[in-house]
C-alpha atoms as a PDB file:
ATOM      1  CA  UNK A   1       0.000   0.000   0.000  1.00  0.00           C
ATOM      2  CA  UNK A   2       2.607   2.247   0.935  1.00  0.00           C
ATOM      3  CA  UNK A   3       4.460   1.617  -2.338  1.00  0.00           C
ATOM      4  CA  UNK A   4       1.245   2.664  -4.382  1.00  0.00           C
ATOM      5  CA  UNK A   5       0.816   6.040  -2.709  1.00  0.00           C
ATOM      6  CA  UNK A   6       4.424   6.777  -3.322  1.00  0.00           C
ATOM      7  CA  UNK A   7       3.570   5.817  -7.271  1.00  0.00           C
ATOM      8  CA  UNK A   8       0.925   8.227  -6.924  1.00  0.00           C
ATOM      9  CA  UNK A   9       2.680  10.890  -4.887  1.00  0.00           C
ATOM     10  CA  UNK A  10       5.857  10.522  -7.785  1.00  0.00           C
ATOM     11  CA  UNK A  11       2.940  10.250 -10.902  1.00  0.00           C
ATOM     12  CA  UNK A  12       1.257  13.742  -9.230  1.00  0.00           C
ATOM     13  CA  UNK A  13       4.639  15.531  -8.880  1.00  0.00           C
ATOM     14  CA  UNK A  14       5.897  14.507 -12.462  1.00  0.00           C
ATOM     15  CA  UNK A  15       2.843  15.947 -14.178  1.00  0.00           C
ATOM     16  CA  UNK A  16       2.990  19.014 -12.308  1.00  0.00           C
ATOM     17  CA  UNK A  17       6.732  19.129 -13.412  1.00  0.00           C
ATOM     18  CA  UNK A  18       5.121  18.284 -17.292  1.00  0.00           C
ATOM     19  CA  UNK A  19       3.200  21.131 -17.671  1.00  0.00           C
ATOM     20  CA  UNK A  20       6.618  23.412 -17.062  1.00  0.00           C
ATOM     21  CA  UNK A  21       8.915  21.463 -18.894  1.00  0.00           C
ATOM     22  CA  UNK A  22       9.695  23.025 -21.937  1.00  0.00           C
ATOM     23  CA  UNK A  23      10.832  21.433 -25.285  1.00  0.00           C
ATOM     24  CA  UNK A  24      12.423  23.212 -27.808  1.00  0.00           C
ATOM     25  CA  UNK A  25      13.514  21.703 -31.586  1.00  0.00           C
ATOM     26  CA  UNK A  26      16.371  22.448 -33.958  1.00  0.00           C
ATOM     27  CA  UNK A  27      17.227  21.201 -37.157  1.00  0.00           C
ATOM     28  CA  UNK A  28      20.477  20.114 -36.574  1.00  0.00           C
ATOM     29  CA  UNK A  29      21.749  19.739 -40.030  1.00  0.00           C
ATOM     30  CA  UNK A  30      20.994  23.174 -40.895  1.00  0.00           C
ATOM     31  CA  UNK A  31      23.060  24.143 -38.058  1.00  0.00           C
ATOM     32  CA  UNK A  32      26.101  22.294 -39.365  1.00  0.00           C
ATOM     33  CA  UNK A  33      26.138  23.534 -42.803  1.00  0.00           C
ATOM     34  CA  UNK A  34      25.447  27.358 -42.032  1.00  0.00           C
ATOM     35  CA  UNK A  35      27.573  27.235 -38.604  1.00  0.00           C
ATOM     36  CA  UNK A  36      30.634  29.652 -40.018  1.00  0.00           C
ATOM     37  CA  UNK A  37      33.323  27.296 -38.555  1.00  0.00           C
ATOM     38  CA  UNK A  38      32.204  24.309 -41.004  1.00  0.00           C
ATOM     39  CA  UNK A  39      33.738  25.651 -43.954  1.00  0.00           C
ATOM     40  CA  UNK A  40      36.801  26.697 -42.789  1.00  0.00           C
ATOM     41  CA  UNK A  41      37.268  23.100 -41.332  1.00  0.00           C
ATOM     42  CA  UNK A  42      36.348  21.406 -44.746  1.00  0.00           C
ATOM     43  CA  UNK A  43      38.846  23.721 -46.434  1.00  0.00           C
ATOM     44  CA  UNK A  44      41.498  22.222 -43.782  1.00  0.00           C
ATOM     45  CA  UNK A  45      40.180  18.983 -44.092  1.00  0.00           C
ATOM     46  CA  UNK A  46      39.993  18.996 -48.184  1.00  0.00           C
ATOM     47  CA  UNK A  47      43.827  20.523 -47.987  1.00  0.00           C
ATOM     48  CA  UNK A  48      44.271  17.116 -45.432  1.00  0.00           C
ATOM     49  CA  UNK A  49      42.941  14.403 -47.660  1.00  0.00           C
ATOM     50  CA  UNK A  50      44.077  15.889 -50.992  1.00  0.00           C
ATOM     51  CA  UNK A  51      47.737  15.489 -49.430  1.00  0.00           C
ATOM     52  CA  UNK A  52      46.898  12.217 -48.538  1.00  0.00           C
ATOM     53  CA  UNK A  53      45.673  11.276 -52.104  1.00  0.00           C
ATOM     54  CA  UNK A  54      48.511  12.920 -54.022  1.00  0.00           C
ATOM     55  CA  UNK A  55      50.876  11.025 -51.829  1.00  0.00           C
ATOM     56  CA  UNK A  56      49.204   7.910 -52.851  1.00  0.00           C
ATOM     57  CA  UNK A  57      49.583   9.290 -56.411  1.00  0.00           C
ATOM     58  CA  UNK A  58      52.970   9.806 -55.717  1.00  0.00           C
ATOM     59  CA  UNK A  59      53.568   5.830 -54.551  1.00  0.00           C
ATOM     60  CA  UNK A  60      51.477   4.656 -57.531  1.00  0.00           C
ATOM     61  CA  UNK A  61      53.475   6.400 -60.153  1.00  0.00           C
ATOM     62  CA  UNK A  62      56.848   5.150 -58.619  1.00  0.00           C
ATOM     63  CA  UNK A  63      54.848   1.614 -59.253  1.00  0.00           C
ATOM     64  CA  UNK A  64      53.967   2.080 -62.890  1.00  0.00           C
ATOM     65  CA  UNK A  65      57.251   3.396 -63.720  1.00  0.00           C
ATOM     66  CA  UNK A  66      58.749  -0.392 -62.312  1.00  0.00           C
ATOM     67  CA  UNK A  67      56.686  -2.265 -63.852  1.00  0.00           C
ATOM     68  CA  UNK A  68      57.347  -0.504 -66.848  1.00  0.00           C
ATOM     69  CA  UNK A  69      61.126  -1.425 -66.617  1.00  0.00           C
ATOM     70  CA  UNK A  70      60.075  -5.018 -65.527  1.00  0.00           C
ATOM     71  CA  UNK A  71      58.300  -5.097 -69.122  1.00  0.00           C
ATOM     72  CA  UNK A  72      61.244  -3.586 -71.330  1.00  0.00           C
ATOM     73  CA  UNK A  73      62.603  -7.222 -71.510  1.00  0.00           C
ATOM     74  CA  UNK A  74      65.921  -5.556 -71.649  1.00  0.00           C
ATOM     75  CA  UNK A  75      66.960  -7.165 -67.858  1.00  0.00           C
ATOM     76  CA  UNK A  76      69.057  -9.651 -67.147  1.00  0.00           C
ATOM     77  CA  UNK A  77      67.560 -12.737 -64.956  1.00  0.00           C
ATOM     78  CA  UNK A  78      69.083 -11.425 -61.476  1.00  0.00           C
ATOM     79  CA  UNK A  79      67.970  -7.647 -62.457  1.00  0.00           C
ATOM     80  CA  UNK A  80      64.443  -9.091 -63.115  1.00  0.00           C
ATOM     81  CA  UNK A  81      64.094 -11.362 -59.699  1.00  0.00           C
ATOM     82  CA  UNK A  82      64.863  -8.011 -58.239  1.00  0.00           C
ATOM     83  CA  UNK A  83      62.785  -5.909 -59.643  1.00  0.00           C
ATOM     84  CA  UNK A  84      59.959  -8.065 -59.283  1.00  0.00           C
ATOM     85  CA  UNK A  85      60.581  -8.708 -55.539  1.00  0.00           C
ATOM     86  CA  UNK A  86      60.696  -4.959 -54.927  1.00  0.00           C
ATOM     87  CA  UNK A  87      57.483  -4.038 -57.154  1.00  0.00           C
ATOM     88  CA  UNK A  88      55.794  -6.809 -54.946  1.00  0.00           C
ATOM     89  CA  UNK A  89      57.289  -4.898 -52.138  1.00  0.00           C
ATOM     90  CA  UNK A  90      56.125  -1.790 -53.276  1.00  0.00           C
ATOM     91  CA  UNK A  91      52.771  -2.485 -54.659  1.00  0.00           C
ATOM     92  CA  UNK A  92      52.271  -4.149 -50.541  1.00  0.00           C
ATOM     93  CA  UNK A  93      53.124  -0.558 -49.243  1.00  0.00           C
ATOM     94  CA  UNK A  94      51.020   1.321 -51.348  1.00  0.00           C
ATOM     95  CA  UNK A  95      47.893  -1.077 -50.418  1.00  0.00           C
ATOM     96  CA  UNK A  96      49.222  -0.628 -46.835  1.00  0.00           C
ATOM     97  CA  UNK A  97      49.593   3.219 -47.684  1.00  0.00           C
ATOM     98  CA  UNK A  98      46.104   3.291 -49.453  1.00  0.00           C
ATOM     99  CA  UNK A  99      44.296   1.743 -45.918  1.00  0.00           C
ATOM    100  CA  UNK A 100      46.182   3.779 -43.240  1.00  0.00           C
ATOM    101  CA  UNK A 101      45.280   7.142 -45.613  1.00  0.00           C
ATOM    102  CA  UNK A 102      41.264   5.767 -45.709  1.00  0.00           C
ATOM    103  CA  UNK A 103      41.472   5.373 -41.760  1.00  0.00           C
ATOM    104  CA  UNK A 104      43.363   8.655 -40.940  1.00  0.00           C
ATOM    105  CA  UNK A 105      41.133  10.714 -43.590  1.00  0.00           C
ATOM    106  CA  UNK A 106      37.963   8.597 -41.844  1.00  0.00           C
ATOM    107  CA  UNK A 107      39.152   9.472 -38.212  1.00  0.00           C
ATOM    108  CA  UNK A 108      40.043  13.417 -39.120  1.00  0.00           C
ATOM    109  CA  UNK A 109      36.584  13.616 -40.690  1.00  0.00           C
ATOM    110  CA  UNK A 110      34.700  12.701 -37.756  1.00  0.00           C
ATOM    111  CA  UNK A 111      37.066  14.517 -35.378  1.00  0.00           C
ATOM    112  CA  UNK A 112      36.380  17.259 -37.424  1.00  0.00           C
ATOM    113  CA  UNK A 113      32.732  16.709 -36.958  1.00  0.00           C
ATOM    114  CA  UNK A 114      32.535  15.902 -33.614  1.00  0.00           C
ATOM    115  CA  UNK A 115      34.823  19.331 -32.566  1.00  0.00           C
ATOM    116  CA  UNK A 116      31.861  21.403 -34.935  1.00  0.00           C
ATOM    117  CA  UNK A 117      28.735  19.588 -33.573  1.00  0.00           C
ATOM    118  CA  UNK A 118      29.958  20.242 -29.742  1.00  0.00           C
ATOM    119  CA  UNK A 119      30.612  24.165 -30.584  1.00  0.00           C
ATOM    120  CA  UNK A 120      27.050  24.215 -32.354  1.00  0.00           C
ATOM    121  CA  UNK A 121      25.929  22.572 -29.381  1.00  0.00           C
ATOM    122  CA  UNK A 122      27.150  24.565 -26.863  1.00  0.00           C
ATOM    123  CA  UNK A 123      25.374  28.051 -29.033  1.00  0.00           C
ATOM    124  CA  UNK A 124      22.158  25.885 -28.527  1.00  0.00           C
ATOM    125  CA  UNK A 125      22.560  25.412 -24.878  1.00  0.00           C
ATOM    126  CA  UNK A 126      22.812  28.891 -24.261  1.00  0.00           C
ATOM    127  CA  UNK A 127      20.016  30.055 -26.929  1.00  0.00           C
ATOM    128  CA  UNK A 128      17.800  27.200 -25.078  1.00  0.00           C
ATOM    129  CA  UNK A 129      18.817  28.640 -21.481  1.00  0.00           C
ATOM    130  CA  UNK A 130      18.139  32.080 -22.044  1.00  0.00           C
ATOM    131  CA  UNK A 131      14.742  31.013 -23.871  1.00  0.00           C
ATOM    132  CA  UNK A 132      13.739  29.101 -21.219  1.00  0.00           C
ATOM    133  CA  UNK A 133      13.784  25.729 -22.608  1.00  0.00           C
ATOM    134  CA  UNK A 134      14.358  22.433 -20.635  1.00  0.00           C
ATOM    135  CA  UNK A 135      15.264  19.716 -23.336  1.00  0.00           C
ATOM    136  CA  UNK A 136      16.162  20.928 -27.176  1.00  0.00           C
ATOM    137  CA  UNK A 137      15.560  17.856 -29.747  1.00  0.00           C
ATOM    138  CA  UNK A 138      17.501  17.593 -32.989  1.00  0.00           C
ATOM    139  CA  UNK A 139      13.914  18.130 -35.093  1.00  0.00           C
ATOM    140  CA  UNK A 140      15.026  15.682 -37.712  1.00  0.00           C
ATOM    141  CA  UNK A 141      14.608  13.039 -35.306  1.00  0.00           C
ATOM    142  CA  UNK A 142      11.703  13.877 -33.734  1.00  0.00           C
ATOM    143  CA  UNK A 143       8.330  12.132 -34.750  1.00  0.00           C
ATOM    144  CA  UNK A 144       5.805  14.456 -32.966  1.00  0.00           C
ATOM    145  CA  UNK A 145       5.370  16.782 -30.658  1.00  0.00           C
ATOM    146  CA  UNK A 146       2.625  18.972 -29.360  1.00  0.00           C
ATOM    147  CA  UNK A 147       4.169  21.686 -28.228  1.00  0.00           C
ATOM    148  CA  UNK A 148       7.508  23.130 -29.179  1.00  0.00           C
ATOM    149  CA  UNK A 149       9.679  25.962 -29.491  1.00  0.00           C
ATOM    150  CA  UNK A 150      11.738  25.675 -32.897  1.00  0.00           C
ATOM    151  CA  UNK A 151      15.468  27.339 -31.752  1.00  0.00           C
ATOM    152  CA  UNK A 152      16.932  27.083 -35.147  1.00  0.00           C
ATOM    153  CA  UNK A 153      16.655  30.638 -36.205  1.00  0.00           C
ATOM    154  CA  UNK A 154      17.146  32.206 -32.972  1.00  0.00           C
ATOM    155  CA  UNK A 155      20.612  29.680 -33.161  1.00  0.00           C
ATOM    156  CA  UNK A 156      21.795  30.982 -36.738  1.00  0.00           C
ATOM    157  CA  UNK A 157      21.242  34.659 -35.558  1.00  0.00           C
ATOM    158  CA  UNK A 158      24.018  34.033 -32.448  1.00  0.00           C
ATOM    159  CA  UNK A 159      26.378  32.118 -34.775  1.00  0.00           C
ATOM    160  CA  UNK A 160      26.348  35.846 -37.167  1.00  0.00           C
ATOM    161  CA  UNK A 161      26.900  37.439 -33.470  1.00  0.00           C
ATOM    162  CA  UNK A 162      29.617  35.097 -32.090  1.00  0.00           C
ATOM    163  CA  UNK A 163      32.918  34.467 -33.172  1.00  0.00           C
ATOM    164  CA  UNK A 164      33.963  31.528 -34.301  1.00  0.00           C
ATOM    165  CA  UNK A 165      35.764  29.686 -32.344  1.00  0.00           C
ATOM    166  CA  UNK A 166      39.643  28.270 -32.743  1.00  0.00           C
ATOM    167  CA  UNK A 167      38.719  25.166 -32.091  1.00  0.00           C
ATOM    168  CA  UNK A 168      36.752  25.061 -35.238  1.00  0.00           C
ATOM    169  CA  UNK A 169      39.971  25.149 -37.322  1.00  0.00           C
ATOM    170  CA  UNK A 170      42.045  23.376 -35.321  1.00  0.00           C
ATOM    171  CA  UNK A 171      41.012  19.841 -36.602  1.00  0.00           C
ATOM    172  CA  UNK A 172      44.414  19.632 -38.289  1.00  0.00           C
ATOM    173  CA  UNK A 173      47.180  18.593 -36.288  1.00  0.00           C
END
């Protein structure tokens, strides 16, 4: 008995609680792409991962050019085994090369991302504590809700107030 008036007591309390509790919406997405910091972070990734291709362009062209002097037939036996061990050993490097540049440009990407979405984040909390609002929901991944306060312009004006900050370019290392 006792346990069902404290389910009561707790059920009362949480739906006076309810009718304060704010919710608020933003379309996170939006936010990315018009924060300012984004595109100054893909210019410093794109300048990262073109590097890292043109490297690999680099290793691929030092391949073609030995297996074009494997196929000039003008070697000697010895000279070929060689040559064929180290374009084996070279075509294993790039393929090693190609994988560690896919992971590296893969990891910077989402460090990238992750250092943009907490700035954005942290321009919501504050938009959402001076409006007032409890809990803010990325609206793309909400299904319904009643009643809402939709932050995302009130977001983009701060970002055109507030300076970007450092941290938004510093995803290269």
């Amino acid at each position: 008995m006792r346990f069902l008036t404290l389910l009561f007591c707790f059920l009362a309390a949480s739906s006076v609680m309810a009718k304060d509790f704010t919710i608020g919406v933003v379309d996170l997405q939006k936010l990315f792409k018009e924060y300012p910091g984004t595109a100054t972070a893909q210019k410093k990734f794109n300048t990262f991962a073109d590097a890292k291709k043109q490297d690999l362009l680099d290793a691929q062209k030092v391949l073609q050019d030995l297996q074009k002097e494997l196929s000039s037939g003008k070697l000697s036996d010895k000279v070929k085994k060689e040559k064929q061990d180290e374009f084996q050993q070279q075509y294993q490097d790039l393929e090693d090369q190609k994988n560690h540049a896919q992971t590296e440009i893969a990891n910077r990407e989402q460090e990238m991302t992750q250092t943009l979405l907490g700035q954005i984040k942290d321009i919501v909390a504050k938009v959402a504590d001076s409006e007032g609002v409890d809990l803010v929901l990325d609206s793309n991944n909400v299904v319904d809700v009643k009643v809402s306060v939709d932050l995302t312009a009130d977001v983009l004006k701060k970002f055109s107030t507030s300076k970007v900050s450092s941290t938004a370019s510093n995803t290269d290392k």
